[in-house]
Every structure is written in structure tokens, then in C-alpha cells.
Protein backbone atom coordinates (compact mmCIF):
# COMPACT_ATOMS: atom_id res chain seq x y z
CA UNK A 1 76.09 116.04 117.44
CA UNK A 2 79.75 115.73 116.45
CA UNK A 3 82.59 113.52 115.81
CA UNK A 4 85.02 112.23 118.68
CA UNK A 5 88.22 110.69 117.47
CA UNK A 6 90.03 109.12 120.01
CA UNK A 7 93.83 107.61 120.07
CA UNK A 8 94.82 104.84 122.59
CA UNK A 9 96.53 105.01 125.54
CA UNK A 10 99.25 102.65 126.62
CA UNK A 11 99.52 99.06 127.62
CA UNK A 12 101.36 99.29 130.80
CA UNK A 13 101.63 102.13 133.52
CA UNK A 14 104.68 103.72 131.97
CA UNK A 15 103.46 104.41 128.61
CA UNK A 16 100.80 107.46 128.27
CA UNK A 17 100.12 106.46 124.77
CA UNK A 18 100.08 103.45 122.97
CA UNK A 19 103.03 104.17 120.26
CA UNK A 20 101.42 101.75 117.49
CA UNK A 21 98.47 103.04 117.15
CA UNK A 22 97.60 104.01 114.00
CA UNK A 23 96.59 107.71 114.47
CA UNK A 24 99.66 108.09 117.27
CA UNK A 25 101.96 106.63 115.22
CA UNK A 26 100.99 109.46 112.29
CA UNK A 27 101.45 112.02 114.73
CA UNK A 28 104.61 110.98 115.55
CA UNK A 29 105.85 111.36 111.99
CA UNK A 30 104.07 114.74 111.90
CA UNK A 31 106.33 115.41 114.81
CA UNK A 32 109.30 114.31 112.96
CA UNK A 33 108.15 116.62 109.63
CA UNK A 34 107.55 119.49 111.80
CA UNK A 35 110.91 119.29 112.97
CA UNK A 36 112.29 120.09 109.66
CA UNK A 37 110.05 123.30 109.42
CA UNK A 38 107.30 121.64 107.20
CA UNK A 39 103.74 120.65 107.13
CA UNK A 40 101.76 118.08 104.51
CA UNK A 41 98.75 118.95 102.99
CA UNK A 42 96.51 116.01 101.66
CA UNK A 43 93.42 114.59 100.87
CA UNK A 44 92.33 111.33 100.19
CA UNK A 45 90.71 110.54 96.58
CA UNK A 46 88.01 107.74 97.25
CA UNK A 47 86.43 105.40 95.20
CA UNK A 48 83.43 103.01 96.58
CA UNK A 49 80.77 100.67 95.05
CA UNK A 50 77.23 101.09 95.85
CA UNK A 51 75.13 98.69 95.90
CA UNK A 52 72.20 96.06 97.39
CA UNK A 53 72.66 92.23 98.90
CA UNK A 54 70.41 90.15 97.54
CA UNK A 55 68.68 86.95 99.28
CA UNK A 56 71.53 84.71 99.30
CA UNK A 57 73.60 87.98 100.50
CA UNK A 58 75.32 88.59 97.10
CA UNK A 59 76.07 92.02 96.16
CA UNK A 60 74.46 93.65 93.40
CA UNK A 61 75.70 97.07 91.81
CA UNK A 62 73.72 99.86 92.06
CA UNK A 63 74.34 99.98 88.12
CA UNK A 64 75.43 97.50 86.08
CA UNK A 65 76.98 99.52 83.54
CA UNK A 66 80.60 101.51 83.68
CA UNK A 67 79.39 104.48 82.61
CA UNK A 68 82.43 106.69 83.57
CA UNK A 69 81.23 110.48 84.31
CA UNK A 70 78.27 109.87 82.80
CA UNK A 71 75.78 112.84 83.60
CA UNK A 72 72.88 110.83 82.94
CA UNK A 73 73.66 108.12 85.12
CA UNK A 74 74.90 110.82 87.60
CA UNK A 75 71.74 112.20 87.78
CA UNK A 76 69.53 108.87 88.82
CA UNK A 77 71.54 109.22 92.30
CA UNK A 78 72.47 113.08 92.49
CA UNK A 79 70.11 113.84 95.03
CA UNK A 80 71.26 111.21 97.31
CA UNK A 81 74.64 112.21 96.38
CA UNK A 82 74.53 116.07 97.57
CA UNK A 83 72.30 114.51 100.57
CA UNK A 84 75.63 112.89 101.52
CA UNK A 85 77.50 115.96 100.39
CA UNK A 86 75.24 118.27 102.97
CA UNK A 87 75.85 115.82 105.78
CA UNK A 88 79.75 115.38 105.18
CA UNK A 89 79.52 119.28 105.51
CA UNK A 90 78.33 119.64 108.81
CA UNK A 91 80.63 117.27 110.09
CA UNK A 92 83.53 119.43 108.49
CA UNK A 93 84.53 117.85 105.24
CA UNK A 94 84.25 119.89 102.13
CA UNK A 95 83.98 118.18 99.03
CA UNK A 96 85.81 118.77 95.78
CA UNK A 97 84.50 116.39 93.00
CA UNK A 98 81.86 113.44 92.58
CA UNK A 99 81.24 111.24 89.98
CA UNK A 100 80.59 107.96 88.56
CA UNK A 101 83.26 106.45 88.22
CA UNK A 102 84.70 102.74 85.72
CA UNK A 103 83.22 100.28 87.79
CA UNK A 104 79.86 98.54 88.17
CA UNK A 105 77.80 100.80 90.92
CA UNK A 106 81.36 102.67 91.50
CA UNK A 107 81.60 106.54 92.63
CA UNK A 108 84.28 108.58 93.29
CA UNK A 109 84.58 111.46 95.66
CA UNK A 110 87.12 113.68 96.79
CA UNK A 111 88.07 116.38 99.52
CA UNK A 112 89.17 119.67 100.10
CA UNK A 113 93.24 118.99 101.39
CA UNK A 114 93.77 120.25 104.59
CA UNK A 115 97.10 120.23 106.40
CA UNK A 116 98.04 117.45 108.85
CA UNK A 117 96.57 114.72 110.73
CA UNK A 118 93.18 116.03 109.37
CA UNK A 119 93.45 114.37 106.39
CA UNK A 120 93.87 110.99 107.76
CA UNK A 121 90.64 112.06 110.02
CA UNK A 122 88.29 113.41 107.70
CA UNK A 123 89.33 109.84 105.44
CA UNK A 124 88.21 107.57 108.39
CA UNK A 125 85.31 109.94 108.65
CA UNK A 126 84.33 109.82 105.24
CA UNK A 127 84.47 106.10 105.20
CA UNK A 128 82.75 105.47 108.57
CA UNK A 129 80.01 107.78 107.77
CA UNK A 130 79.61 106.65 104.21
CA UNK A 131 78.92 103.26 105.08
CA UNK A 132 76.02 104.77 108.04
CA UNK A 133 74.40 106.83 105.43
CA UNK A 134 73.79 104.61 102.66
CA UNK A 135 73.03 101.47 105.04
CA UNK A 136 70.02 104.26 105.89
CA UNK A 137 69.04 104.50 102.21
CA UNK A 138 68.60 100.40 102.26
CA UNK A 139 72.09 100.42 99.82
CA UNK A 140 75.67 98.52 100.93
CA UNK A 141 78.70 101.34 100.75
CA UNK A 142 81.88 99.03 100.27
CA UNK A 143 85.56 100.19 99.60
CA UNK A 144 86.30 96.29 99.86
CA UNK A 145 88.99 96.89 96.52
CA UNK A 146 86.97 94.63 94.37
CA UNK A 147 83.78 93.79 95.62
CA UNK A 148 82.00 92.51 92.23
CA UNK A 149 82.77 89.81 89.76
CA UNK A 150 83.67 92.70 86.83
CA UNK A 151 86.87 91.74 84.48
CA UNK A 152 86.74 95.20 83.12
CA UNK A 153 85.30 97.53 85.76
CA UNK A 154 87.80 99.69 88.18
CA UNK A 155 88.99 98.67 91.57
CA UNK A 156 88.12 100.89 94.78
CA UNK A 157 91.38 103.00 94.91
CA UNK A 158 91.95 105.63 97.63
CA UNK A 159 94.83 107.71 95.81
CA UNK A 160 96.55 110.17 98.08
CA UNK A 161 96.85 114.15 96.78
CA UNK A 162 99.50 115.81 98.91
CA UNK A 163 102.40 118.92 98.63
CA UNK A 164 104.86 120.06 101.61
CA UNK A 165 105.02 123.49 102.59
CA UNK A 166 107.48 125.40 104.60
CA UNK A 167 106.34 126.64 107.75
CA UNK A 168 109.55 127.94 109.16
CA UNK A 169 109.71 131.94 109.63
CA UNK A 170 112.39 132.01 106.43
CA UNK A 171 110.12 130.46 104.30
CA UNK A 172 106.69 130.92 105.41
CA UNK A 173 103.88 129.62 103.02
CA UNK A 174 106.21 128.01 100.05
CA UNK A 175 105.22 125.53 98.35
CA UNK A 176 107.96 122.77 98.58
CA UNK A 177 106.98 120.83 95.54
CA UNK A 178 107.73 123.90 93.52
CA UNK A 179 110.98 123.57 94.28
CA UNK A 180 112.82 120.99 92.05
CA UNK A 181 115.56 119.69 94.52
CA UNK A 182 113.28 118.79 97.24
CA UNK A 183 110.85 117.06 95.24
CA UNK A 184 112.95 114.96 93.67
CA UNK A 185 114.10 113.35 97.40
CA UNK A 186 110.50 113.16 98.67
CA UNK A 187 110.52 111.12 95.20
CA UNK A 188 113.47 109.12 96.15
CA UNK A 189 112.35 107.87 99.27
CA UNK A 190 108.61 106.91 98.42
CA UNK A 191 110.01 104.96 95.57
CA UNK A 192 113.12 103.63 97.68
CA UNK A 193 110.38 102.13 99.85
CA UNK A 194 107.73 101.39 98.06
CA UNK A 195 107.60 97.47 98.23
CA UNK A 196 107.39 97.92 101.81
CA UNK A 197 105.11 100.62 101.62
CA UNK A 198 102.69 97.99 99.74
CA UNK A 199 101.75 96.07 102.63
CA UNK A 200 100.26 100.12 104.08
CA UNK A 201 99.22 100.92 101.10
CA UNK A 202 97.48 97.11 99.79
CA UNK A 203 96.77 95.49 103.30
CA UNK A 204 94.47 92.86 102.79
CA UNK A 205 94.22 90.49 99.98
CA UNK A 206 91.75 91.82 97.84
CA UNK A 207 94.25 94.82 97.03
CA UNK A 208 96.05 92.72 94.62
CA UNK A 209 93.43 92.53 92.08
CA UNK A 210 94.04 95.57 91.82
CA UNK A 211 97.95 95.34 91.34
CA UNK A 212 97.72 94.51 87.44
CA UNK A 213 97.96 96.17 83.83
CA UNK A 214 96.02 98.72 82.61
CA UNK A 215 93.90 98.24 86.47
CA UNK A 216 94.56 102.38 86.62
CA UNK A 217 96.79 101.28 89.48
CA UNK A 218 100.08 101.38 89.93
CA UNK A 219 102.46 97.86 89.19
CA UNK A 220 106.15 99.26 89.66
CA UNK A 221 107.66 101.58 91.56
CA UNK A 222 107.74 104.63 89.13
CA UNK A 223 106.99 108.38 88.82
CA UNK A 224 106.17 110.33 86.13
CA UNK A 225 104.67 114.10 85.49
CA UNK A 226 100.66 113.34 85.23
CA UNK A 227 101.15 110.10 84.33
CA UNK A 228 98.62 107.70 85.67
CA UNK A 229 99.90 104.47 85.14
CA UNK A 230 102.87 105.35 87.58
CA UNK A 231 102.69 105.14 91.31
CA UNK A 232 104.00 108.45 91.95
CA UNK A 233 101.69 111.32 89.60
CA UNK A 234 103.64 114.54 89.81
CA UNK A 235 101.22 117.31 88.71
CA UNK A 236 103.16 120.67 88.19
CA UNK A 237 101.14 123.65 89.06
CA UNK A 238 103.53 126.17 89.85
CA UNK A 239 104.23 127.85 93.12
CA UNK A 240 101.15 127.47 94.29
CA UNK A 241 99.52 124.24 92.56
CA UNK A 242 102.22 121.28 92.24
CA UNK A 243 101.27 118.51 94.12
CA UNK A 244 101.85 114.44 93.94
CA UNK A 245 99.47 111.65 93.75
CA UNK A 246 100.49 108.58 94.95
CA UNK A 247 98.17 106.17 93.70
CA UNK A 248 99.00 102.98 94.91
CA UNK A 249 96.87 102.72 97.88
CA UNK A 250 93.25 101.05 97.76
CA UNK A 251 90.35 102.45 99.17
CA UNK A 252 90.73 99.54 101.74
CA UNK A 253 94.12 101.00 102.99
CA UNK A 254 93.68 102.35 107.01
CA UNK A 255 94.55 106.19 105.82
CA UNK A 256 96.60 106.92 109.24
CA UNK A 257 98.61 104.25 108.01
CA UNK A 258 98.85 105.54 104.55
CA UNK A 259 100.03 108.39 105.92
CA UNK A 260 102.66 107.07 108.17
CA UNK A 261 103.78 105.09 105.30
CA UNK A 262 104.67 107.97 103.35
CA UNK A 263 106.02 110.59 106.05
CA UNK A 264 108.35 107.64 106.63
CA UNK A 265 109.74 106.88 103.01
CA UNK A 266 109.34 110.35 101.73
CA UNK A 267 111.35 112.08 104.96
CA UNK A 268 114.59 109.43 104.52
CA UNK A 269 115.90 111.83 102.02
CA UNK A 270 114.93 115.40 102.44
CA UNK A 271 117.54 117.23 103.22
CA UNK A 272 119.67 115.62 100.28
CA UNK A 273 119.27 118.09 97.37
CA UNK A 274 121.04 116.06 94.25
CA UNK A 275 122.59 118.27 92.09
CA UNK A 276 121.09 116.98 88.87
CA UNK A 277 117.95 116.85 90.39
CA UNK A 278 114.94 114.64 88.63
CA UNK A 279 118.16 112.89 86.94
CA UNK A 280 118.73 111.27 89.15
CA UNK A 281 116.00 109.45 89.89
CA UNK A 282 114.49 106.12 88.28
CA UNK A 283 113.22 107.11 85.32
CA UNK A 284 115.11 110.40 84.11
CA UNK A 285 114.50 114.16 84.44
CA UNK A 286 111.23 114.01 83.13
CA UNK A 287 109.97 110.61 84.74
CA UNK A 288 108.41 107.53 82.70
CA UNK A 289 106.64 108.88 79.77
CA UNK A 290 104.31 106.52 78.52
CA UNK A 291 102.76 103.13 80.11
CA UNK A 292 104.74 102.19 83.31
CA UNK A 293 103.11 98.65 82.20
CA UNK A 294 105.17 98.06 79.74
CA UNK A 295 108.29 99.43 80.94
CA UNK A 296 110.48 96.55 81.71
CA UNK A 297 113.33 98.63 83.32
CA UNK A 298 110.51 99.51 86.49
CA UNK A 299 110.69 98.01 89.73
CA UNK A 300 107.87 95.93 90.05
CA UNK A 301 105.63 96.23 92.93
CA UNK A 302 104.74 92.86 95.01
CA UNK A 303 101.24 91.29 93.78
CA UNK A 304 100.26 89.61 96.65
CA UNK A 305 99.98 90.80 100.55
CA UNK A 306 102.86 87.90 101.91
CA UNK A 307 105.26 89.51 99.42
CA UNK A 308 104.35 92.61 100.84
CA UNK A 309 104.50 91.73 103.98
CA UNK A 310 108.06 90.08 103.71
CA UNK A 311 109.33 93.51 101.89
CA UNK A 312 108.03 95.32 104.97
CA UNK A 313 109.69 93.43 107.64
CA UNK A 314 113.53 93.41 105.27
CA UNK A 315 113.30 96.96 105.24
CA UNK A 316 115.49 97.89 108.28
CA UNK A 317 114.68 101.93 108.07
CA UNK A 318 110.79 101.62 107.60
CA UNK A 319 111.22 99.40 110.77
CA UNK A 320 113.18 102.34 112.47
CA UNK A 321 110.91 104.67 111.62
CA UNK A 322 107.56 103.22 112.16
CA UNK A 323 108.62 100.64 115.04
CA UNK A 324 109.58 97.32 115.54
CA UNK A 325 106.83 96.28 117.72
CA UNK A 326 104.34 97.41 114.95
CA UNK A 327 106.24 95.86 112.02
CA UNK A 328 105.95 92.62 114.04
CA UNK A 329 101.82 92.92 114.99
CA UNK A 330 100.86 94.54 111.45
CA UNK A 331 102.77 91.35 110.67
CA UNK A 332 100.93 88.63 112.72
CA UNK A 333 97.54 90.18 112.22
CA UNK A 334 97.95 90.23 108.46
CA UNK A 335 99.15 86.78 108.12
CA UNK A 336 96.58 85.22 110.20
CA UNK A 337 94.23 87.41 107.89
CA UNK A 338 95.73 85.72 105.08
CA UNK A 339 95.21 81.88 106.51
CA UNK A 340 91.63 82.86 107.09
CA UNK A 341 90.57 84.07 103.71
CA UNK A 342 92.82 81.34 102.24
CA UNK A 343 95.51 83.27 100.15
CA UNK A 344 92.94 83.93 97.46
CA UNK A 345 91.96 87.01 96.11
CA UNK A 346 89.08 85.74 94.01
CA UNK A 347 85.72 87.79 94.60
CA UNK A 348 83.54 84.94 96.17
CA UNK A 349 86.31 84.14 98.79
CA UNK A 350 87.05 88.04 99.83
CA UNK A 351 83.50 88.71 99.76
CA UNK A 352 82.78 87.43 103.22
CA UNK A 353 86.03 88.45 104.71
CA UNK A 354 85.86 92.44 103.52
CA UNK A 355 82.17 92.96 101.84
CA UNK A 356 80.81 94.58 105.48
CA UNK A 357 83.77 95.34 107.15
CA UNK A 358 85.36 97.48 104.40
């Protein structure tokens, strides 16, 4: 057996692909970062919640405690666990990490980063399958963004890990994030964009229970060196090992359009090396130090999907670069997603709109 991933084609006799499709649309702003010589390699960090339905079709964790990386709760399900890790294997995907993560029934996994569309694939992999393997074990896999009733657990987040390396024949194998000047305007144009970026990044209304203090998510647009309370996580490692996190989308997010999202905001500035580099970003030469959450000089992210939605249709270049017709059907299909669940985030209310489908 294998995996077939397949990208549609056109609506009309004149267009060989369909241009707003999620996975041509990424490929298109691969295109655009090839251009320049470079390549992005990335993985997607996900957290899910485990669980069972019970007769009136309520979810109930797979654990009721939050026992983060606890080896003794990590054990109960281990076996199940590297069952899943076997399978994920043969299908390509090499994982990194697992553990239990701060959430009722919550685990986290991540991938080995691989360069390119791949990463988007092996995340709609990982989530497709995920959800196929554990329905066979008689358990619900759900990266609905909060899925249980739990004031203190962790929402589902789907952080993405990425770096940009040269691939012209001058530069062959660097490491771009090494490199001072060209982080700091990938930097610059995530955060330039990043309340439009929300509505990629926290598409349905769930997401926003996520968008609060001390949730482990992000609430401004910010960046700071491994700083987890910021959207953008720089994590220096040398020539070889600096990477960033951007951890504002959910584990909900569609990860071609995560992607997307990103090549688009990160690529409006590269090119334009500041000459006092991280200085000139929001936030100083070293980024926010301490809790972006109580920093009351950050740009605050939208907390709710119509703000989002509004900041993504007023931004003229994320229109430019990912399409007018898209902005306007991401639009329409969102809103009428909105009207359906009724504007409110509250678990009882998502549940039946996300609980299955996520």
C-alpha cells in the first residue's frame, strides 16, 4: 500500500490547475522561494487528545490527569504509541519526540523536518492517519484545538519548526538563519503579517481558546530567542542548528495553508538586510525577554476568527501573494462556518462542529 496525494485541477478548460488549492497554492510560493536560491525545511509539532465518546457522544479523555511527560503515564499507552510510530514509518514519516503532553488525554508528537512541500504532506498524513489508527483501537484522535471542558489543560497546537537554506551554487548548504541579517527580515515579515496570518494559522473558532494568557500560545505579534510565550521562538544553534518556531498555529490549522501563510509574510522582506539588524525589529536586538503576556507595547493578535478574517482581507500584499480569488472563498467559507457554529467558542457548541472532523 501507499499514500497518493493529489492536487486539483482547474475549473474551466484554460486552467491546468486549480490556483487555490491549498497544496498548489504552497507550491507556488515554493516556486517563488526557489527563485531566490532557497529552500525551507520544516516540520510540524502536533499536539492531539485521545480519547472515547461516551453514550450520549461526549468525549472522554483517555486520562483525566495533566500529567506533562510523565513516564508513568507514558508507559500505560507506549505500546500503542510506537505501534503508531512503526506504521507512520512505513508510510515515510520519521518521528522525533512523543510524549504526554498538559492536557487531559493530550500527546504530543513531532517529525523529522524535511525540505519543502513534504512537510505540509507528511502533516496531512500524520493527521489523516492518526485519526484511522486510533478509530481502530476503539479511541477518538481529535486536533479539534480544545476538545474538553479543561480550564487548565493545554490546547491542541500544531507549532511550525522551520530554517532556510541556500541552495544556490555560491552558497550551497548554508544555513540562512545563521546569518543575522536575513533572519531578522524573515522576522519582519511574519510579524508584519501576522494578524492576517491568524485567520491560516487559527481558522475555525475553536482556535481562539487558545489565543489567551499563559495558554502556551502566542497573544501578540512578538519574537523572542527561546521564548515561548512569543509567536515567533528563535532557537540559535549555530551554523547548523538555528531554526524558528512559530507557534501560533493550532493543530486544527490546514498545514499547506500554514505554509503558504508564512512563505508569503516571511518572503516580503528578504532581500532587505537592515543594517542594525535584530534592532530593528519589534522588540530590540535580543527580542522580548520575559512574558509577551504582559508586555503592553506587543501587537496583539485578533481573538476571534471574524477579526481574523477582516485582518486577512485589509492586507493588500497577503492578497497579492496568495490570491484574490482565495482571500474571497477562504472568506465566505469561514464566515458561513462561523453562522453555523454560532460565533461561540465554548466546548459544547464546537464539539459537534470540529470533534470528528478535526
Amino acid at each position: 500500500t501507499g499514500r497518493v496525494l493529489c492536487s486539483m485541477g482547474g475549473l474551466s478548460a484554460e486552467e491546468e490547475e486549480l490556483p487555490e488549492h491549498p497544496r498548489n497554492l504552497c507550491m507556488k510560493l515554493l516556486g517563488e522561494l526557489r527563485a531566490k536560491d532557497l529552500a525551507i525545511l520544516g516540520t510540524f509539532e502536533y499536539e492531539f487528545t485521545l480519547g472515547k465518546k461516551n453514550a450520549s457522544g461526549e468525549l472522554k479523555p483517555l486520562f483525566s490527569t495533566r500529567p506533562t511527560f510523565s513516564t508513568t503515564e507514558f508507559s500505560r499507552i507506549e505500546d500503542m504509541l510506537y505501534e503508531f510510530d512503526a506504521a507512520l514509518l512505513e508510510l515515510g514519516i520519521e518521528v522525533h519526540t512523543m510524549n504526554i503532553e498538559y492536557g487531559q488525554g493530550q500527546v504530543e508528537i513531532t517529525t523529522k523536518p524535511v525540505f519543502g512541500i513534504a512537510s505540509a504532506d507528511n502533516a496531512f498524513t500524520f493527521r489523516s492517519f492518526a485519526k484511522e489508527f486510533f478509530a481502530r483501537k476503539d479511541l477518538v484522535a481529535t486536533f479539534m484545538c480544545k476538545p474538553l471542558d479543561d480550564p487548565h489543560g493545554a490546547c491542541n497546537g500544531g507549532h511550525f519548526n522551520h530554517s532556510l537554506w541556500a541552495v544556490g551554487a555560491s552558497a550551497e548548504g548554508a544555513n540562512m538563519f545563521a546569518d543575522e541579517g536575513f533572519t531578522c527580515s524573515w522576522i519582519k515579515g511574519a510579524l508584519e503579517h501576522s494578524n492576517a496570518l491568524q485567520a491560516l494559522a487559527a481558522p475555525t473558532v475553536s482556535c481562539y481558546n487558545r489565543v489567551v494568557a499563559w495558554s502556551w500560545a502566542p497573544t501578540s505579534a512578538s519574537w523572542g530567542v527561546e521564548n515561548r510565550t512569543c509567536s515567533l521562538r528563535y532557537k540559535k544553534g549555530g551554523k547548523k542548528g538555528s531554526y524558528l518556531e512559530w507557534r501560533a498555529p493550532s493543530a486544527s490549522a490546514n498545514p499547506y495553508l500554514v505554509l503558504a501563510g508564512l512563505l508569503a509574510g516571511g518572503l516580503h522582506f528578504v532581500g532587505d538586510r537592515p543594517a542594525d539588524g535584530f534592532e530593528s525589529l519589534p522588540c530590540g536586538k535580543d527580542g522580548l525577554r520575559g512574558s509577551a503576556y504582559d508586555d503592553s507595547e506587543a501587537c496583539p493578535l485578533p481573538t476571534n476568527l471574524t477579526t481574523s478574517l477582516d485582518a486577512l482581507k485589509a492586507d493588500s500584499y497577503m492578497e497579492s501573494m496568495l490570491g484574490s480569488r482565495f482571500i474571497r472563498w477562504f472568506d465566505k467559507v469561514k464566515r458561513k462556518e462561523i453562522e453555523s457554529v454560532g460565533g461561540d467558542a465554548t466546548v459544547e457548541s464546537c464539539q459537534q462542529q470540529y470533534l470528528d472532523l478535526l
